[in-house]
C-alpha atoms as a PDB file:
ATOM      1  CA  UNK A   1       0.000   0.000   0.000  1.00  0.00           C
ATOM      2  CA  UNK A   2       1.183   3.949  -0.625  1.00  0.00           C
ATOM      3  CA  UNK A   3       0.648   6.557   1.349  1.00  0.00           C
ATOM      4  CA  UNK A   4      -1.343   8.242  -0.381  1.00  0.00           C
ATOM      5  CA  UNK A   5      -3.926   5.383  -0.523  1.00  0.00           C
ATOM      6  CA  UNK A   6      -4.696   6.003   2.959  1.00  0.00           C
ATOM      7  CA  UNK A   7      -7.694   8.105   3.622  1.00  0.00           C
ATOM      8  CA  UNK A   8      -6.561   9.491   6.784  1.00  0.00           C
ATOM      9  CA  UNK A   9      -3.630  10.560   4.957  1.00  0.00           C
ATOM     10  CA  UNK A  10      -5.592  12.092   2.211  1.00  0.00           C
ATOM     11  CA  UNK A  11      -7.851  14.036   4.374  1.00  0.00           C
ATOM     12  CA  UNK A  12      -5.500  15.494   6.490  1.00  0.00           C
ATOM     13  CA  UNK A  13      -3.819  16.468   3.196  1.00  0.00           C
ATOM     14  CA  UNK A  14      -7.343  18.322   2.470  1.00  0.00           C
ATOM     15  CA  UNK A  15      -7.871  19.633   5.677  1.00  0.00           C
ATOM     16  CA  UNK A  16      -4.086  21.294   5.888  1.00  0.00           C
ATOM     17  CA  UNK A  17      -4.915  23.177   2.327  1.00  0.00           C
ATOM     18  CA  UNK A  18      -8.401  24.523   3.733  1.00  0.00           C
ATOM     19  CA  UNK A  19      -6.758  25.881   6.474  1.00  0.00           C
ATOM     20  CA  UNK A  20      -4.084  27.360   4.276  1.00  0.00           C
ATOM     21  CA  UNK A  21      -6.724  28.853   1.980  1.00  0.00           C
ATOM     22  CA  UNK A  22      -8.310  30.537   4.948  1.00  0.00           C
ATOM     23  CA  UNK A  23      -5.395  32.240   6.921  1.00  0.00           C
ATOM     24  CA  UNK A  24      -3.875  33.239   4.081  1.00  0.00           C
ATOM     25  CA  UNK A  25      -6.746  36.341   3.473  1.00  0.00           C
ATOM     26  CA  UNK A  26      -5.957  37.307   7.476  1.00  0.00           C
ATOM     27  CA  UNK A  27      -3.821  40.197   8.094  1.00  0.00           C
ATOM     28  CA  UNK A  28      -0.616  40.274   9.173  1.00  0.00           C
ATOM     29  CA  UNK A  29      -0.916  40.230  13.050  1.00  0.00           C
ATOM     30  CA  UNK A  30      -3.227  37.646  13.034  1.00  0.00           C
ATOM     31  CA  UNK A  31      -1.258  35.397  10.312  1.00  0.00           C
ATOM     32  CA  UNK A  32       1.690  35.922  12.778  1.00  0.00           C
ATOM     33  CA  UNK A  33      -0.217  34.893  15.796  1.00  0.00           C
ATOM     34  CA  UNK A  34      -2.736  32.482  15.452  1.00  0.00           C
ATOM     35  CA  UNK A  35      -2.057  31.688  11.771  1.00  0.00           C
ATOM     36  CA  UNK A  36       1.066  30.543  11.946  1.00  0.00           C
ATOM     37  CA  UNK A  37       0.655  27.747  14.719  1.00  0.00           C
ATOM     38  CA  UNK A  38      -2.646  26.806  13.045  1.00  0.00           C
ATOM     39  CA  UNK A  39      -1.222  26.168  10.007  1.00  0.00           C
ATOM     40  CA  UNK A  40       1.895  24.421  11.360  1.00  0.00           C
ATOM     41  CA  UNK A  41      -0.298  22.139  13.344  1.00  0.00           C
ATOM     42  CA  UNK A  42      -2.387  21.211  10.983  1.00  0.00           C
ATOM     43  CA  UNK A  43       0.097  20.453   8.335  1.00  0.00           C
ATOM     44  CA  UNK A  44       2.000  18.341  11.192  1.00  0.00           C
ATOM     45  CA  UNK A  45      -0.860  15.658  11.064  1.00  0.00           C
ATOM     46  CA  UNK A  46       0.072  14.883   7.446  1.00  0.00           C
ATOM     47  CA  UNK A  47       3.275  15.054   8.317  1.00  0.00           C
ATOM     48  CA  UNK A  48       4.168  13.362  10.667  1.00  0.00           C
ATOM     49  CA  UNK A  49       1.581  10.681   9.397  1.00  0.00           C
ATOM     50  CA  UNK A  50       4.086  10.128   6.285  1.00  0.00           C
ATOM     51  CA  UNK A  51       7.543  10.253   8.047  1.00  0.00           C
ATOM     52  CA  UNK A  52       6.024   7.630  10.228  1.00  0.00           C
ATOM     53  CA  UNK A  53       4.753   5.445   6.845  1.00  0.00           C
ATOM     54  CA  UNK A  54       8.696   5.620   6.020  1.00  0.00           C
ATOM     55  CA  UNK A  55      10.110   4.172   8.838  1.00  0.00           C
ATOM     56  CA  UNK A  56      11.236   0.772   8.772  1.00  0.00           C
ATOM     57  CA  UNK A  57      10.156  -0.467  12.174  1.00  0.00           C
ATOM     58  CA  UNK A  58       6.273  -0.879  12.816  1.00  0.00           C
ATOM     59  CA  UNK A  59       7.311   0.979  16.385  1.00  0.00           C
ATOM     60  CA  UNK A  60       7.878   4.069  14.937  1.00  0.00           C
ATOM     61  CA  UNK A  61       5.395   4.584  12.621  1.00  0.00           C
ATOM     62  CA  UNK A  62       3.478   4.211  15.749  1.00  0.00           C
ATOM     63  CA  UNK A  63       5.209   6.705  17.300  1.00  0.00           C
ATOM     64  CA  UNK A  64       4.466   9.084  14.711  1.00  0.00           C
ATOM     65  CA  UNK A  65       1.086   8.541  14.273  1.00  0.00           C
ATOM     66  CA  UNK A  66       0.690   9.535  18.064  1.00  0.00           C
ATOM     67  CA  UNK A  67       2.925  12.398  16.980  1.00  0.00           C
ATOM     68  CA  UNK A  68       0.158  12.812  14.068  1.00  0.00           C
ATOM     69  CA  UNK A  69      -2.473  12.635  16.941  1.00  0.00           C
ATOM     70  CA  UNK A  70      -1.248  15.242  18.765  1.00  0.00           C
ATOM     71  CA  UNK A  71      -0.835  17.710  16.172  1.00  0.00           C
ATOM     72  CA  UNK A  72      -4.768  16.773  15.384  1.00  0.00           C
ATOM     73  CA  UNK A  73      -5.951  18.170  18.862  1.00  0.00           C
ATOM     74  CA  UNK A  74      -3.647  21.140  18.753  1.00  0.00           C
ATOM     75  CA  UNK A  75      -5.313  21.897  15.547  1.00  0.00           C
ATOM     76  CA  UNK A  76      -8.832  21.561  17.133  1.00  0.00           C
ATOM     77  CA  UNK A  77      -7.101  24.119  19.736  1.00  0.00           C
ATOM     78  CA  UNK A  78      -6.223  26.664  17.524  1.00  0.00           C
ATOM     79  CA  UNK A  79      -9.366  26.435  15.362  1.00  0.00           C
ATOM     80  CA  UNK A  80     -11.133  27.235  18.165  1.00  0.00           C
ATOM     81  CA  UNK A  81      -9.128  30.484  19.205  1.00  0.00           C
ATOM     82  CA  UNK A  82      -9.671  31.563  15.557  1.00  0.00           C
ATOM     83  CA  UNK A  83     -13.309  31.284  15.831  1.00  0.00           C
ATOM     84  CA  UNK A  84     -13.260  32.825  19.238  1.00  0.00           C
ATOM     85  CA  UNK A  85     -11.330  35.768  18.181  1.00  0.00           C
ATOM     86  CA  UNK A  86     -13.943  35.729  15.432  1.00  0.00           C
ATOM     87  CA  UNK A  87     -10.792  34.984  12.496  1.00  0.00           C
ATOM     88  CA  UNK A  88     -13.506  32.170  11.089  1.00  0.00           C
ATOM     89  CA  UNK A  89     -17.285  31.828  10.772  1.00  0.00           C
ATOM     90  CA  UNK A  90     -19.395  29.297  12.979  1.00  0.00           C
ATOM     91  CA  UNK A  91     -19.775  27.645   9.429  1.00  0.00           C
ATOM     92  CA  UNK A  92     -16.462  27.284   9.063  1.00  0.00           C
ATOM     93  CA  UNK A  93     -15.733  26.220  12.635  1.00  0.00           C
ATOM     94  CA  UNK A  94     -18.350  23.565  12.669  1.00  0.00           C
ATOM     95  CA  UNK A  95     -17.472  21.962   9.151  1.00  0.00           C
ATOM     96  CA  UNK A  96     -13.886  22.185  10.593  1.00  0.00           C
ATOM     97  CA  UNK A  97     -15.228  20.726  13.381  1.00  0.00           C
ATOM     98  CA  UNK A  98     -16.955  17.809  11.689  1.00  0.00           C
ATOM     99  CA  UNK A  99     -13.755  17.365   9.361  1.00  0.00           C
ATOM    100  CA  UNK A 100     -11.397  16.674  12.659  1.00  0.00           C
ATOM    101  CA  UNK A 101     -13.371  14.393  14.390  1.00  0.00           C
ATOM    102  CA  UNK A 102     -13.797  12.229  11.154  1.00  0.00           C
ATOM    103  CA  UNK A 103     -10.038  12.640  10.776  1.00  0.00           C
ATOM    104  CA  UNK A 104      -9.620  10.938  14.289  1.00  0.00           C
ATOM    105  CA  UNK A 105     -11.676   8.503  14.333  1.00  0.00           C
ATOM    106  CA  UNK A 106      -9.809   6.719  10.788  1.00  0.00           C
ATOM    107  CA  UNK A 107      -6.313   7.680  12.750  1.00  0.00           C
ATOM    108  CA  UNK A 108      -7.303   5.824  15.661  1.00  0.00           C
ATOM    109  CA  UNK A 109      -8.475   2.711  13.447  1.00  0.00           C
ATOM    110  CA  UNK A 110      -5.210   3.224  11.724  1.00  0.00           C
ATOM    111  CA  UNK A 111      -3.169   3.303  14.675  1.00  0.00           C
ATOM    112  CA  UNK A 112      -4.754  -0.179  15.663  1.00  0.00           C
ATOM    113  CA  UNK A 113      -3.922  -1.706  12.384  1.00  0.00           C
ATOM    114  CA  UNK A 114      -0.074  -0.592  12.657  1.00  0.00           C
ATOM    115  CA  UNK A 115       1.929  -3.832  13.504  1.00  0.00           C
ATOM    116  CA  UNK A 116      -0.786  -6.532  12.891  1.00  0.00           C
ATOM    117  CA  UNK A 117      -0.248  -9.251  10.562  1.00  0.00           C
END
């Protein structure tokens, strides 16, 4: 299997551009403040998703698909500071929202399947 047959993989992909496309149009302060971590978290998940596919041992691609989670729920964390600070619509949020948890849920299952014959 590639990586990029993995849905989990895929839709992280997705949800990193969406998040690109939207704190790009912010201004400067608030691309330098909450932009910048948002978009560096939720790139992470992706990444760290695929450096973990590469490794050789089945250990640490678990290891980096915990990494993966992490970067998951800090992009849940920042999401929700942008809509706070009113940076997104409740639209946005929500579908965002909806996006993340459907996002976990095929990590998780992933994360079981690492190391199983």
């Amino acid at each position: 299997m590639k990586l990029e047959e993995l849905q989990v993989y895929q839709f992280s992909m997705d949800m990193g551009e969406k998040v690109w496309d939207i704190v790009d149009k912010w201004n400067y302060f608030q691309k330098d403040t909450v932009g910048k971590q948002l978009v560096r978290a939720a790139d992470s998940v992706a990444a760290n998703l695929s450096e973990g596919f590469g490794r050789y041992h089945y250990k640490e691609a678990k290891n980096f698909s915990y990494y993966s989670r992490g970067s998951l729920y800090e992009t849940k964390t920042w999401l929700t500071k942008a809509f706070n600070r009113k940076l997104i619509s409740e639209d946005e949020f929500q579908t965002f929202q909806t996006e993340l948890n459907n996002i976990g849920v095929k990590l998780n299952n992933y994360i079981k399947s690492i190391g199983k014959v």
